[in-house]
C-alpha atoms as a PDB file:
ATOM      1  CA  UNK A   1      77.130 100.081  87.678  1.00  0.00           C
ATOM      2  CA  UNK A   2      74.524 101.131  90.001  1.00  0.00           C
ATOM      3  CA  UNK A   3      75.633 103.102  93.403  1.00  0.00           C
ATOM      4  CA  UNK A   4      73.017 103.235  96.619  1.00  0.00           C
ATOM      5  CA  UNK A   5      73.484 105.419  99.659  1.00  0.00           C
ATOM      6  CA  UNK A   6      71.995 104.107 102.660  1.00  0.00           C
ATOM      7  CA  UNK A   7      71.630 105.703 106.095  1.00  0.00           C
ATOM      8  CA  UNK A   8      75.480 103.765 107.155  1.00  0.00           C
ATOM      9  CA  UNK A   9      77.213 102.962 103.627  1.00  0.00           C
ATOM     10  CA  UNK A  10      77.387 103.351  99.903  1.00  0.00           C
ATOM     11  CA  UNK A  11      76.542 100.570  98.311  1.00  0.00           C
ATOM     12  CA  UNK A  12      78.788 100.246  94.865  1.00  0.00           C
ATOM     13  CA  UNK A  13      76.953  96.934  92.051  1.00  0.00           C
ATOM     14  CA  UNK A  14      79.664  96.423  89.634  1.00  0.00           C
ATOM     15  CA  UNK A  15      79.499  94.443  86.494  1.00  0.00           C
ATOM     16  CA  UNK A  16      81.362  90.505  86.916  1.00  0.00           C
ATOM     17  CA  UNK A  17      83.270  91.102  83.535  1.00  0.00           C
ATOM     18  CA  UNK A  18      85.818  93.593  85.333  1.00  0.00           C
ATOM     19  CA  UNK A  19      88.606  93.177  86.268  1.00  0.00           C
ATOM     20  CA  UNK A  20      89.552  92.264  89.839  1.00  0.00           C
ATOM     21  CA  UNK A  21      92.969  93.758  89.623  1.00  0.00           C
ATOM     22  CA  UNK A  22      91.424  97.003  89.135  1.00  0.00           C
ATOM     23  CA  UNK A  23      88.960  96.502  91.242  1.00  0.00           C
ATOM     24  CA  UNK A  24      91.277  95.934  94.048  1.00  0.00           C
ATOM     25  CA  UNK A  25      93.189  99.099  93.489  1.00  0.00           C
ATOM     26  CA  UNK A  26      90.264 101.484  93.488  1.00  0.00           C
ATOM     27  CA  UNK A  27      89.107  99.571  96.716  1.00  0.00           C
ATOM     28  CA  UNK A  28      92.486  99.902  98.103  1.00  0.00           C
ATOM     29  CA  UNK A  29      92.763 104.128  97.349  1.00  0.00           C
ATOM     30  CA  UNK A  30      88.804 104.112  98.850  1.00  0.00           C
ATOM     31  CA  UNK A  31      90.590 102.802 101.841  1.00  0.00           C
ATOM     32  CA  UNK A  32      93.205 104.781 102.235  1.00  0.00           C
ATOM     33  CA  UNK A  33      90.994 108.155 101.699  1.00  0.00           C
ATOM     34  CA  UNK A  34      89.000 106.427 104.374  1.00  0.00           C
ATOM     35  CA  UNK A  35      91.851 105.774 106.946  1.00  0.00           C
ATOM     36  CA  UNK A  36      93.312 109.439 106.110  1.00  0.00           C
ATOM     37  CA  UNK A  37      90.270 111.248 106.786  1.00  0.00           C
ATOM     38  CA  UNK A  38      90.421 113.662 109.024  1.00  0.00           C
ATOM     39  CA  UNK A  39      94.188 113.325 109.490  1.00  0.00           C
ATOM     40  CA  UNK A  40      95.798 116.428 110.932  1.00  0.00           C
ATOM     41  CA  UNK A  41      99.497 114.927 109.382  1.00  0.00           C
ATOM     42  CA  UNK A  42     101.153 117.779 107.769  1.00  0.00           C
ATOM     43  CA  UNK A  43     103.315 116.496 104.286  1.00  0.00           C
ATOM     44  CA  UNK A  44     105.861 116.802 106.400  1.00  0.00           C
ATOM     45  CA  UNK A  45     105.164 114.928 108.944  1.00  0.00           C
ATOM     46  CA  UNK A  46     104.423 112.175 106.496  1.00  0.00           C
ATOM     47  CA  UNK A  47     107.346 112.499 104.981  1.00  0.00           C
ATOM     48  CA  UNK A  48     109.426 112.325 108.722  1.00  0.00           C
ATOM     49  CA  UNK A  49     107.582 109.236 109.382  1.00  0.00           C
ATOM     50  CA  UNK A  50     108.372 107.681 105.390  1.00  0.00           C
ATOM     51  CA  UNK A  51     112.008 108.265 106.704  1.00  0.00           C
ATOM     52  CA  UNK A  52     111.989 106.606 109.884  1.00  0.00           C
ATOM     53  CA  UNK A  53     109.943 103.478 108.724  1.00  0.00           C
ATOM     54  CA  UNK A  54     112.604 102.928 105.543  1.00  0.00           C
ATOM     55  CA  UNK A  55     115.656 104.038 108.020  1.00  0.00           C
ATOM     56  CA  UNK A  56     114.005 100.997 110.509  1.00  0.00           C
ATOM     57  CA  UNK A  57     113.327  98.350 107.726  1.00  0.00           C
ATOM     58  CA  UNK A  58     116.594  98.629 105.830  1.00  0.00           C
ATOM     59  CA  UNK A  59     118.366  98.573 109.387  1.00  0.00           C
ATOM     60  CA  UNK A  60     116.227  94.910 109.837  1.00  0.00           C
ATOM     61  CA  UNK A  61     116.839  93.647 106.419  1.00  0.00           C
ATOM     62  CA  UNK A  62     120.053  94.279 104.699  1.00  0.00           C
ATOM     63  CA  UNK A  63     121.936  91.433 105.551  1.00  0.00           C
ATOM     64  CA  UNK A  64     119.523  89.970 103.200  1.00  0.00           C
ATOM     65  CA  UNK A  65     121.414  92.115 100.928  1.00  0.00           C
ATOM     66  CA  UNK A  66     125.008  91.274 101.482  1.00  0.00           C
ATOM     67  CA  UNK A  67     126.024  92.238  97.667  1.00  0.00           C
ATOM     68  CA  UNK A  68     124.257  95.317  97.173  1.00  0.00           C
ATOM     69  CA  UNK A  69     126.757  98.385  96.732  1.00  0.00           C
ATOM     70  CA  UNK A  70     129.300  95.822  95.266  1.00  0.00           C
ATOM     71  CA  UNK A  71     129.853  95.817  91.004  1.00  0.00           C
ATOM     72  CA  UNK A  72     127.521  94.078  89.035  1.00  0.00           C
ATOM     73  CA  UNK A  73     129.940  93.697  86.561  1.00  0.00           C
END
C-alpha cells in the first residue's frame, strides 16, 4: 500500500488481492467523514432528524407490511 498527497487529493495504491467488500466499506466511512466535515449537527439534532426520516418511511411503507404486529405462531 503506498499513499501520495498531492496539492488536491490523497492518492491511496492498494494491493488487487483485497477484498472489494472491504474496500467498499472503508471508502464508504471516508465518505461519510468527508460529507460530515465541518457539520455544526449537534447528536441531537441527528438523532431528531433519524426520527423524522424512520417516522416518514414507515408512514410510506407499511402496507407492505400488512402482517407485522400479528402472531407468528
Amino acid at each position: 500500500m503506498t499513499i501520495e498527497r498531492t496539492e488536491n487529493e490523497i492518492i491511496i495504491r492498494l494491493s488487487p488481492d483485497l477484498d472489494v467488500s472491504d474496500i467498499q466499506r472503508i471508502l464508504d466511512y471516508l465518505s461519510y467523514k468527508q460529507t460530515i466535515q465541518g457539520s455544526k449537527a449537534t447528536q441531537k439534532d441527528i438523532d431528531e432528524l433519524a426520527k423524522e426520516v424512520k417516522k416518514g418511511w414507515w408512514e410510506k411503507n407499511k402496507h407492505r407490511f400488512p402482517d407485522l404486529g400479528k402472531s407468528l405462531f
